[in-house]
C-alpha atoms as a PDB file:
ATOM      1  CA  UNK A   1     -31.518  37.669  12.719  1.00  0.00           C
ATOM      2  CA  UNK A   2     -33.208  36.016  15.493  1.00  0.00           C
ATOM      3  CA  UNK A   3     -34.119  37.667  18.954  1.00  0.00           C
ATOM      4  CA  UNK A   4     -31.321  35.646  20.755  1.00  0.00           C
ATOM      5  CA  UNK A   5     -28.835  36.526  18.302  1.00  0.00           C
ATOM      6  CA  UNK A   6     -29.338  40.403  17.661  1.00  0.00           C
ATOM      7  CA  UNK A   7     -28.996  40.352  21.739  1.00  0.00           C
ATOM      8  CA  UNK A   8     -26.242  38.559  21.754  1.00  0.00           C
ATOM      9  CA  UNK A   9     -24.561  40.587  18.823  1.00  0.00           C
ATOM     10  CA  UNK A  10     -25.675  43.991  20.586  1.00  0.00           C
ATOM     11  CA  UNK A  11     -23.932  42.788  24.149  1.00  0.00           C
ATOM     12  CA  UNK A  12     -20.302  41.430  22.428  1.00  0.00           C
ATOM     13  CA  UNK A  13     -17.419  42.597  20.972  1.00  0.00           C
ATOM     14  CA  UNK A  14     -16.823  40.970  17.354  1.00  0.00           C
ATOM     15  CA  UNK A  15     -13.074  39.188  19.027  1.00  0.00           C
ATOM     16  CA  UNK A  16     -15.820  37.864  21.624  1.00  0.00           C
ATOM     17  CA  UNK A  17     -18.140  36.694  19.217  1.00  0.00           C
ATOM     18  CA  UNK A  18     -15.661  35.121  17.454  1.00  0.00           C
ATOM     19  CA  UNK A  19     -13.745  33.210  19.830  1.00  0.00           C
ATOM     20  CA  UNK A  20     -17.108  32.052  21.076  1.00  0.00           C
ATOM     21  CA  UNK A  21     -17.733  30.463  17.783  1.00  0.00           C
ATOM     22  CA  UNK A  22     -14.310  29.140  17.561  1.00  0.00           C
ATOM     23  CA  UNK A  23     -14.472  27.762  20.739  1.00  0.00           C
ATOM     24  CA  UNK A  24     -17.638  26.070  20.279  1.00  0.00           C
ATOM     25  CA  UNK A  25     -17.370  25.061  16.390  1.00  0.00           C
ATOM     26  CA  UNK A  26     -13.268  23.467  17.441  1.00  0.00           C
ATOM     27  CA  UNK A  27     -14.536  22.322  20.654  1.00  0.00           C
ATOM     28  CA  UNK A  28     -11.512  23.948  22.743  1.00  0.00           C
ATOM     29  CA  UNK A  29     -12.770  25.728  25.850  1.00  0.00           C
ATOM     30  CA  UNK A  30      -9.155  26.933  26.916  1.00  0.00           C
ATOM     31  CA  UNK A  31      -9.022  28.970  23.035  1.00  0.00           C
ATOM     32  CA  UNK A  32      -7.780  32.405  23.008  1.00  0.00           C
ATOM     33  CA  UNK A  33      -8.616  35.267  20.221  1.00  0.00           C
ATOM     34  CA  UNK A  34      -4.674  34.487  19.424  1.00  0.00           C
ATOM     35  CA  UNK A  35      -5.226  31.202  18.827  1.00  0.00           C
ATOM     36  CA  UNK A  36      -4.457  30.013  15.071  1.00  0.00           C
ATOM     37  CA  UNK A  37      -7.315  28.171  13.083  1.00  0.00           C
ATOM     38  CA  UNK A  38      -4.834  25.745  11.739  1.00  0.00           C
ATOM     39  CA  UNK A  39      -2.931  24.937  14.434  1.00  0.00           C
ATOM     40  CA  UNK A  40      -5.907  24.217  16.433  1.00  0.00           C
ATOM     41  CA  UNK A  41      -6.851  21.330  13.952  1.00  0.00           C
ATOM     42  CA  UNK A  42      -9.691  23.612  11.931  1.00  0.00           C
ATOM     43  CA  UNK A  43     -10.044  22.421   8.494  1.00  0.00           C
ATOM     44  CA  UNK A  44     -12.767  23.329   5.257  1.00  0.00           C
ATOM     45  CA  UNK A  45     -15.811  22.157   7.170  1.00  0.00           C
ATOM     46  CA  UNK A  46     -15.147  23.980  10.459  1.00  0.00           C
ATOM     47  CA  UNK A  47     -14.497  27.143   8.500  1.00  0.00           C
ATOM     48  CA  UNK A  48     -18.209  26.659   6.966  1.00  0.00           C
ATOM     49  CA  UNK A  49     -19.726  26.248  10.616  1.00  0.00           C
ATOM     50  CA  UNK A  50     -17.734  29.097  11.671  1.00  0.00           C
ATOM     51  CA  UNK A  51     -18.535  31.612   8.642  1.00  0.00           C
ATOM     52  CA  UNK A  52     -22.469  29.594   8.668  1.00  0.00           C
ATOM     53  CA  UNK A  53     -22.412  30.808  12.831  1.00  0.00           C
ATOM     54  CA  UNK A  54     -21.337  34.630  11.725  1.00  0.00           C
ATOM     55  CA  UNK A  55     -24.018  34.949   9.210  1.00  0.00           C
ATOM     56  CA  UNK A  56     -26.597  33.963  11.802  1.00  0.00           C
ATOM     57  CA  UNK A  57     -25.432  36.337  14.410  1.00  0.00           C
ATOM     58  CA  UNK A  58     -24.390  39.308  11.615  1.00  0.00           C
ATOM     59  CA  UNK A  59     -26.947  38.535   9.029  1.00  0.00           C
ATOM     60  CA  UNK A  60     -23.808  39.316   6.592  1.00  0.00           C
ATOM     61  CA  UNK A  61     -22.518  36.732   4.211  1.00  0.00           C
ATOM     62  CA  UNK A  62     -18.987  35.957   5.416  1.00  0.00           C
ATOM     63  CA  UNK A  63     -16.976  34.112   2.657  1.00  0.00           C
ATOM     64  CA  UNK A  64     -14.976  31.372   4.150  1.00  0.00           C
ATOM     65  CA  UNK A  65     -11.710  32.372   2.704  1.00  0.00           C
ATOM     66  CA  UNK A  66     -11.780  35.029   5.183  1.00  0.00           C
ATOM     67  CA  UNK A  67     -11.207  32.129   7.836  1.00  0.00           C
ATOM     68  CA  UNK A  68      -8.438  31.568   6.168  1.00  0.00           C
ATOM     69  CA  UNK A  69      -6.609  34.459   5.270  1.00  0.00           C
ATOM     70  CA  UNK A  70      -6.838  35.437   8.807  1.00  0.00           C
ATOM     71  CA  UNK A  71      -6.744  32.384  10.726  1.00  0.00           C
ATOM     72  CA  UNK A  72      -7.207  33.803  14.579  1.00  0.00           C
ATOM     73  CA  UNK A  73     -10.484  35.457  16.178  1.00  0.00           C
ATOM     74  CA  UNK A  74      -8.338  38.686  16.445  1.00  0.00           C
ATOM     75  CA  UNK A  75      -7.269  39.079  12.874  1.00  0.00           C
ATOM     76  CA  UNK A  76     -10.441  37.890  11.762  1.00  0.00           C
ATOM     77  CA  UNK A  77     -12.693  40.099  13.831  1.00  0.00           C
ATOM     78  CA  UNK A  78     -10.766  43.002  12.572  1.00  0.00           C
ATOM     79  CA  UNK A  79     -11.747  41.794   8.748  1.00  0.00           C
ATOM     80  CA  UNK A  80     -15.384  41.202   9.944  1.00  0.00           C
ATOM     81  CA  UNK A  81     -15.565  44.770  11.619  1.00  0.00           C
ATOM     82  CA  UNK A  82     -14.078  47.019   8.998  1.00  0.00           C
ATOM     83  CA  UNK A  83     -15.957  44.816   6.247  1.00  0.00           C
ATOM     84  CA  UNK A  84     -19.610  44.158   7.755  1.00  0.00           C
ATOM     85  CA  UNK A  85     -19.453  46.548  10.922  1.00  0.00           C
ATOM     86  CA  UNK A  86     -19.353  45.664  14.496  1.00  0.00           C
ATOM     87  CA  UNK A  87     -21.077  42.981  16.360  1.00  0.00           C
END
């Protein structure tokens, strides 16, 4: 984990995080942590940047299936947290 990204992973909440990354990887500034994956047009490759993003910030392999079993930042930050610990 790089300098940037253990600060940035000590200073935000994992629903943060994550709706950063959504944000950014779906290109919707206005997206919530309620805010479903699908209906928000993500598909197979965003799920990969999204997943790629958390292993850079977590340093934990995230499988992308998790994207998709629980397809908002909330839901999915819960996963993340009980499964890899907090951001």
């Amino acid at each position: 984990m790089t300098t940037d990204a253990a600060a940035t992973a000590a200073s935000t909440t994992t629903v943060d995080l994550l709706v950063e990354i959504f944000r950014d990887v779906l290109r919707l500034p206005a997206l919530t942590a309620r805010t479903d994956f699908y209906e928000a047009g993500g598909d197979s490759l965003t799920a990969f940047q999204i997943t790629g993003r958390l292993q850079e910030v977590l340093g934990a392999d995230v499988p992308v299936s998790l994207v998709f079993a629980y397809p908002t930042p909330l839901e999915l930050a819960e996963v993340v947290d009980a499964d890899y610990g907090t951001a």
